[in-house]
Protein backbone atom coordinates (compact mmCIF):
# COMPACT_ATOMS: atom_id res chain seq x y z
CA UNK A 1 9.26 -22.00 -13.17
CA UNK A 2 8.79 -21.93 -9.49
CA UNK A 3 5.06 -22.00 -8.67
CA UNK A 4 4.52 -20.30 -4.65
CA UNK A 5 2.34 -22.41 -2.17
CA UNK A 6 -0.57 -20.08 -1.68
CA UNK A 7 -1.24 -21.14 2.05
CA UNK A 8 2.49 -22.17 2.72
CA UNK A 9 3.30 -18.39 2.04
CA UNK A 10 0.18 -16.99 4.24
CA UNK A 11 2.01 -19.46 6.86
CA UNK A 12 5.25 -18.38 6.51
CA UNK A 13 4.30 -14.70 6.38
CA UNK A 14 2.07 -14.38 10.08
CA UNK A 15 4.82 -17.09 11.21
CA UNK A 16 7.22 -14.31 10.80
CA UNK A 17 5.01 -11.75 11.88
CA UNK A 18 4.27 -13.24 15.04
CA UNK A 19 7.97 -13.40 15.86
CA UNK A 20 8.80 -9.88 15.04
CA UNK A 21 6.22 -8.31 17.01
CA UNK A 22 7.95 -6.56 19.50
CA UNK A 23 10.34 -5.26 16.75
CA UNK A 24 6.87 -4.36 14.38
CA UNK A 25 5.70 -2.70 17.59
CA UNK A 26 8.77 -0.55 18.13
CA UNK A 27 9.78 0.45 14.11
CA UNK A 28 6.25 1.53 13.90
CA UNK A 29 5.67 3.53 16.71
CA UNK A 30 7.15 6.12 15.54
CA UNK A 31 5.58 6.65 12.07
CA UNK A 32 1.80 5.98 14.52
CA UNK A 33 2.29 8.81 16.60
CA UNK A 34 3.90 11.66 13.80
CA UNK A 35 0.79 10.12 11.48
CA UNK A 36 -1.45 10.49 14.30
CA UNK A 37 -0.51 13.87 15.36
CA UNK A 38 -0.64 15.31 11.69
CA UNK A 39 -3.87 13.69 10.94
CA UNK A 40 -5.36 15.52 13.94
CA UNK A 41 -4.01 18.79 13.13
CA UNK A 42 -4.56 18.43 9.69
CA UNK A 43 -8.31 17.51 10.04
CA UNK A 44 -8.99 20.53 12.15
CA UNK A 45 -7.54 22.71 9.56
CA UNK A 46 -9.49 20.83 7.07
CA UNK A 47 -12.63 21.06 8.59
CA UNK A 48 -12.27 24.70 9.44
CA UNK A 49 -11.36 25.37 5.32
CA UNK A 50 -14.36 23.47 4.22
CA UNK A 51 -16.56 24.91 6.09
CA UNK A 52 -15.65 28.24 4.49
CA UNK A 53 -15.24 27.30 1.32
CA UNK A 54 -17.34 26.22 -1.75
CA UNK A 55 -16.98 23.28 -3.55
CA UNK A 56 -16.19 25.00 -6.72
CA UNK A 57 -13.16 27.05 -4.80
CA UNK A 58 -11.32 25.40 -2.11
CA UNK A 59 -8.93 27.54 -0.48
CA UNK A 60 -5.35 27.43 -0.69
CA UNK A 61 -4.97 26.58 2.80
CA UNK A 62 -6.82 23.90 2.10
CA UNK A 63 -5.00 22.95 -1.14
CA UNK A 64 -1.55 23.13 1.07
CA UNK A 65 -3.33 20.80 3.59
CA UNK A 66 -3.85 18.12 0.81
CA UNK A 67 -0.50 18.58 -0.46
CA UNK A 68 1.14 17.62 3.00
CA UNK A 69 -0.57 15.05 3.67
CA UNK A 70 0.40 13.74 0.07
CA UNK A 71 3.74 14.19 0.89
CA UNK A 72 4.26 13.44 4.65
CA UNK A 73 2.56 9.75 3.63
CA UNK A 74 5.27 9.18 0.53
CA UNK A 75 7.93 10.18 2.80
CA UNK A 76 6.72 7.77 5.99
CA UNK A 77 5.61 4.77 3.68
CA UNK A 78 8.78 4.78 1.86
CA UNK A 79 10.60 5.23 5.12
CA UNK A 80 8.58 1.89 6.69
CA UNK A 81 8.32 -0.44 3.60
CA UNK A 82 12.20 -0.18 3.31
CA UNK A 83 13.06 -0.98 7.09
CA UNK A 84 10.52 -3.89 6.85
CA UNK A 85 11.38 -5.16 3.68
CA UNK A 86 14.95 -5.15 5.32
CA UNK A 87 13.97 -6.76 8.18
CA UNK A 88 12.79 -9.99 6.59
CA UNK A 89 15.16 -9.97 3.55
CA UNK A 90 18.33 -8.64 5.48
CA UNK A 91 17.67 -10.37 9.33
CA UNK A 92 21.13 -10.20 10.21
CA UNK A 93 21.10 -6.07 10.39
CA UNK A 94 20.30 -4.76 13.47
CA UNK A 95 17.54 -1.95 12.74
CA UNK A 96 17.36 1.14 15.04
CA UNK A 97 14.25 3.58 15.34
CA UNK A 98 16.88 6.35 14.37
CA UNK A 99 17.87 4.28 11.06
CA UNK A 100 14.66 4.01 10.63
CA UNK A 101 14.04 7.47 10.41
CA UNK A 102 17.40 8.24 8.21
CA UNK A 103 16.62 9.02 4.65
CA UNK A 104 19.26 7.35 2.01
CA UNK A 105 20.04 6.62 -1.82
CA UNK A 106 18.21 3.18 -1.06
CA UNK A 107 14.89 5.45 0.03
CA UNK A 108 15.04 7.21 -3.37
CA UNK A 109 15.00 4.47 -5.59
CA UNK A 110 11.91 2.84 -3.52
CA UNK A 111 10.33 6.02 -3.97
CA UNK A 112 11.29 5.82 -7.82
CA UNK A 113 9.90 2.21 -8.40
CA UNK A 114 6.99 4.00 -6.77
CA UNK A 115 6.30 6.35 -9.06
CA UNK A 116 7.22 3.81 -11.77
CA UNK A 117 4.51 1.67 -10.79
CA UNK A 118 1.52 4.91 -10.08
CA UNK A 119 2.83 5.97 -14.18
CA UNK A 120 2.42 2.21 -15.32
CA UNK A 121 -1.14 2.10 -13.35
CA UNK A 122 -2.08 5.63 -15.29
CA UNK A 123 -1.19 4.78 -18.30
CA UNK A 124 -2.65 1.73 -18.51
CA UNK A 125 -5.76 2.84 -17.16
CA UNK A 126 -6.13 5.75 -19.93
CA UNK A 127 -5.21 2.92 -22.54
CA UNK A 128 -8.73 0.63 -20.93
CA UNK A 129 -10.70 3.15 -20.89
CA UNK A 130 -10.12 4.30 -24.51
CA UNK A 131 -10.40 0.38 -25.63
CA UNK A 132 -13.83 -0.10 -23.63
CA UNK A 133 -15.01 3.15 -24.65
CA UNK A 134 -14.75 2.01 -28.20
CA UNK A 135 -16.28 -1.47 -27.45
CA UNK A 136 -18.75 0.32 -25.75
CA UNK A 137 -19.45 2.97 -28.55
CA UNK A 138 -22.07 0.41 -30.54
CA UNK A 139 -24.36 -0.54 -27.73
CA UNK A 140 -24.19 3.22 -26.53
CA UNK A 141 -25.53 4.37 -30.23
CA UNK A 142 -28.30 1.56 -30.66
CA UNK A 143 -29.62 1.96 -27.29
CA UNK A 144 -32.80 3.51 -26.48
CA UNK A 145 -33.43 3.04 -22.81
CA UNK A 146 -31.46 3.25 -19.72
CA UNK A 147 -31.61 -0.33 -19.23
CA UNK A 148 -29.85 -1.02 -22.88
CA UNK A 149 -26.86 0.57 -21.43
CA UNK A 150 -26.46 -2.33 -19.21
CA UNK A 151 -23.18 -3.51 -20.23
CA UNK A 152 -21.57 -0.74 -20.37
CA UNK A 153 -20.64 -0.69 -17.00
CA UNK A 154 -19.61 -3.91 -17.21
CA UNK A 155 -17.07 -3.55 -19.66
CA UNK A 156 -15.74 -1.38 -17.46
CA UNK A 157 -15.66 -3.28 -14.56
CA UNK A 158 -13.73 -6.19 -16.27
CA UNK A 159 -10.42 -3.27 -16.48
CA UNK A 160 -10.40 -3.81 -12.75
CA UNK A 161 -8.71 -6.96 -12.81
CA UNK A 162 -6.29 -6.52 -15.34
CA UNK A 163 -5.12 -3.46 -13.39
CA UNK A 164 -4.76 -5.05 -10.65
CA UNK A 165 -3.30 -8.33 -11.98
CA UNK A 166 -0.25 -5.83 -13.62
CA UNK A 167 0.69 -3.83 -10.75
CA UNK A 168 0.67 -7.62 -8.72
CA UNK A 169 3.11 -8.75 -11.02
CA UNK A 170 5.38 -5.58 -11.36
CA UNK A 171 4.94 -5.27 -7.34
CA UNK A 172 8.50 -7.18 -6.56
CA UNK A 173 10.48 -3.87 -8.05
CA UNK A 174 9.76 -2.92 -4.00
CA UNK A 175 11.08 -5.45 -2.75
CA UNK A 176 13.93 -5.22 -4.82
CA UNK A 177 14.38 -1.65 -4.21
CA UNK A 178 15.01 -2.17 -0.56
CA UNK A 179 17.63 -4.58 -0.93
CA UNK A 180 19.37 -2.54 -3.83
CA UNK A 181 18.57 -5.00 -6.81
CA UNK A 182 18.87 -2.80 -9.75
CA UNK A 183 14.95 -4.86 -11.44
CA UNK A 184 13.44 -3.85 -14.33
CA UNK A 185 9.99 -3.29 -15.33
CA UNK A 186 10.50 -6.09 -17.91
CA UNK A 187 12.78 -8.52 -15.58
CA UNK A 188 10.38 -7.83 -12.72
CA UNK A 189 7.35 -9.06 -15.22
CA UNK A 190 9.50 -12.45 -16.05
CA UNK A 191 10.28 -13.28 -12.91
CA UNK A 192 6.76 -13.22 -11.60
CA UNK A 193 5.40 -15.32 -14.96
CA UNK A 194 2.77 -18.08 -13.71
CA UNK A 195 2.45 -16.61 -10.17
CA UNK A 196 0.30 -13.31 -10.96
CA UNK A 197 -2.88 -14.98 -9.23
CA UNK A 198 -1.35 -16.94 -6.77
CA UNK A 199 0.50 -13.44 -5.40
CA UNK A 200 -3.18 -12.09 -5.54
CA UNK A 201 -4.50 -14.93 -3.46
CA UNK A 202 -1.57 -14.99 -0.97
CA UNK A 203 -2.76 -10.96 -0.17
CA UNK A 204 -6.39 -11.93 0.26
CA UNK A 205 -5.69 -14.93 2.33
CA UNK A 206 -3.24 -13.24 4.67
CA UNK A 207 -5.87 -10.66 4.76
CA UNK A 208 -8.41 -12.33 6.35
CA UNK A 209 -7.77 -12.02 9.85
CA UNK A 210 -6.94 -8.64 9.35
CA UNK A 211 -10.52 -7.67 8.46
CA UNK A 212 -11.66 -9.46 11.07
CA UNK A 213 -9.60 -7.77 13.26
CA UNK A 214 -10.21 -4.33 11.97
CA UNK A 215 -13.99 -5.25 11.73
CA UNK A 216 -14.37 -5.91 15.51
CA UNK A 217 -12.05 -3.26 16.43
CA UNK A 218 -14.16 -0.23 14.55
CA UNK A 219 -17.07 -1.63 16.20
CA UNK A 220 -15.78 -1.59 19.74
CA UNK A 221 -13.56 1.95 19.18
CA UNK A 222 -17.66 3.26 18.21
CA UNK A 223 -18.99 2.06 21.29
CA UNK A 224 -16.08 3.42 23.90
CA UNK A 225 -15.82 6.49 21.97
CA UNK A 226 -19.32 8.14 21.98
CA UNK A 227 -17.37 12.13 21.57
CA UNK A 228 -18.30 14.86 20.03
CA UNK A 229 -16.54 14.48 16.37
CA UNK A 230 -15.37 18.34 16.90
CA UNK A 231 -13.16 16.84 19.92
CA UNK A 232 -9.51 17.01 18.91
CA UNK A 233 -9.21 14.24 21.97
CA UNK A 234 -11.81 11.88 19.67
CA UNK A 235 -9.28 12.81 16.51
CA UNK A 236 -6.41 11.87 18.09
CA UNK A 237 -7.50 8.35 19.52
CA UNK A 238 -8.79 7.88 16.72
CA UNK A 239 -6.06 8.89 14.12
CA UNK A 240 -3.90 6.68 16.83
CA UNK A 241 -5.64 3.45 16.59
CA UNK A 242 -6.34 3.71 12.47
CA UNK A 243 -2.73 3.90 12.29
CA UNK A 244 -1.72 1.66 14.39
CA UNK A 245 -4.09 -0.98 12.68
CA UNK A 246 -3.05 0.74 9.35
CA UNK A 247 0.69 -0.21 10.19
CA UNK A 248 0.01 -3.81 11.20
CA UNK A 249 -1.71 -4.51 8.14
CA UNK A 250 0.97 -3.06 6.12
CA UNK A 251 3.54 -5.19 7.45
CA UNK A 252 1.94 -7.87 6.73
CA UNK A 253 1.34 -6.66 3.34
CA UNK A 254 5.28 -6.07 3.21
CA UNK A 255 6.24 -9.30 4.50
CA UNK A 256 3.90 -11.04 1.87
CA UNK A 257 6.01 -9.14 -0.85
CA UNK A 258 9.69 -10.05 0.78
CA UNK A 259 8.51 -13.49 1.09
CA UNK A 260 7.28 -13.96 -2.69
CA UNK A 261 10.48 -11.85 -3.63
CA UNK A 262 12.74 -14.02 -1.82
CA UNK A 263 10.75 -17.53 -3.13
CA UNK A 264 11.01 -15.98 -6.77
CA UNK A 265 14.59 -14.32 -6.67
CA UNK A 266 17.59 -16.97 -7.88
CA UNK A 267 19.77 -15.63 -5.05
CA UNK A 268 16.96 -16.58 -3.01
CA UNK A 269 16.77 -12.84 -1.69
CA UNK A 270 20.06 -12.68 -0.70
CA UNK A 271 22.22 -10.16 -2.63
CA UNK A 272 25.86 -8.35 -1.68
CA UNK A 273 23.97 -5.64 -0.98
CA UNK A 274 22.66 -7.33 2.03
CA UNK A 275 25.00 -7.12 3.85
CA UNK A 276 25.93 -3.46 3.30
CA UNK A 277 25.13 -1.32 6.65
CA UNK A 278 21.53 0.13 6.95
């Protein structure tokens, strides 16, 4: 069983990084400025519906709004997980902003794994709650005082981490997806046996710099951009600059997954379908 090198990875991963900016730069620009642009429409029109609406009847323009946005962020983030997935497991393709906008068979099945993994994550979090809720049941009967219902919480806190630590180890099924590896739920879960917390670790560790980064940028972006929060100039820098510090962090997140997938993979990442044009 192959254990990963926690800081080896985080190495390897802004290693790569580093060398693909200009092509991280370029693949995401596009998805930046559509995001950008809809975000700033979008918020105007959501703004205008809530301030007519009540909270118990939001309007159906602002029910359509929602639903876009839902939809526009599926299509984009399946769109730029599989390019960038590609472009560490599959180097040798040569990835063009216009294939990067092309939809494909390849697109669906990320899409499915997807919604694979947002069914696991519901179901299991419906199957917690109803064990904690019974655990809970006894100290919520004999209690007598707020602060008797102490624990409660608690129990509930400690489903956090198993949540997380299952969708961690069923998270390869995107990498797989993007280089048209056929993985199951159950071969997904075997593959990543003994490495659940080290995957965790690798993401928090490579994400360090990022909330630094993020962290000093939000505080200069509030000090050079004093407007009015009605401006839709203030929206649109704005929108521009989340995303674009949205998309760096998600490459990295990305490239953390392709690496671990490629480390835990027996082909070593490399499958037929490889080498199949984008």
């Amino acid at each position: 069983m192959t254990k990963l090198p926690v800081f080896q990875t985080v190495r390897d991963v802004w290693r790569f990084i580093w060398r693909q900016r200009r092509d991280l730069f370029f693949l995401a620009a596009p998805f930046v400025v559509i995001l950008s642009i809809a975000n700033t429409v979008t918020s105007g029109l959501t703004i205008q519906s809530v301030e007519i609406d009540t909270p118990a009847a939001p309007s159906l323009k602002f029910q359509l709004v929602i639903l876009v946005q839902i939809i526009l962020g599926l299509i984009v983030t399946t769109l730029f997980s599989v390019t960038w997935h590609r472009r560490y497991l599959a180097p040798e393709e040569s990835v063009t902003v216009a294939a990067t906008l092309s939809w494909s068979s390849r697109h669906w099945r990320f899409l499915r794994a997807m919604l694979i993994l947002f069914a696991i994550y519901m179901a299991l979090a419906m199957l917690l709650t109803i064990v904690l809720a019974v655990l809970a049941l006894p100290v919520g009967l004999t209690a007598n005082t707020p602060a008797q219902f102490g624990p409660i919480p608690l129990l509930f806190l400690l489903a956090l981490p198993v949540l997380v630590y299952c969708l961690i180890r069923l998270s390869l099924l995107f990498p797989a997806a993007a280089v048209d590896e056929r993985l199951s739920v159950k071969t997904c879960w075997q593959r990543t046996k003994g490495n659940g917390w080290r995957i965790l670790s690798i993401y928090i560790v490579a994400s360090i710099p990022l909330f630094l980064v993020i962290t000093a940028v939000s505080l200069i972006l509030g000090a050079l951009l004093p407007a009015p929060e009605s401006s839709i100039t203030f929206f649109f820098l704005s929108a521009l600059v989340q995303q674009m510090l949205f998309y760096f962090s998600f490459a990295v997140g990305i490239s953390v997954l392709s690496r671990v997938y490629r480390m835990l993979t027996p082909s070593g990442g490399t499958t037929p379908a490889l080498s199949r044009p984008f």
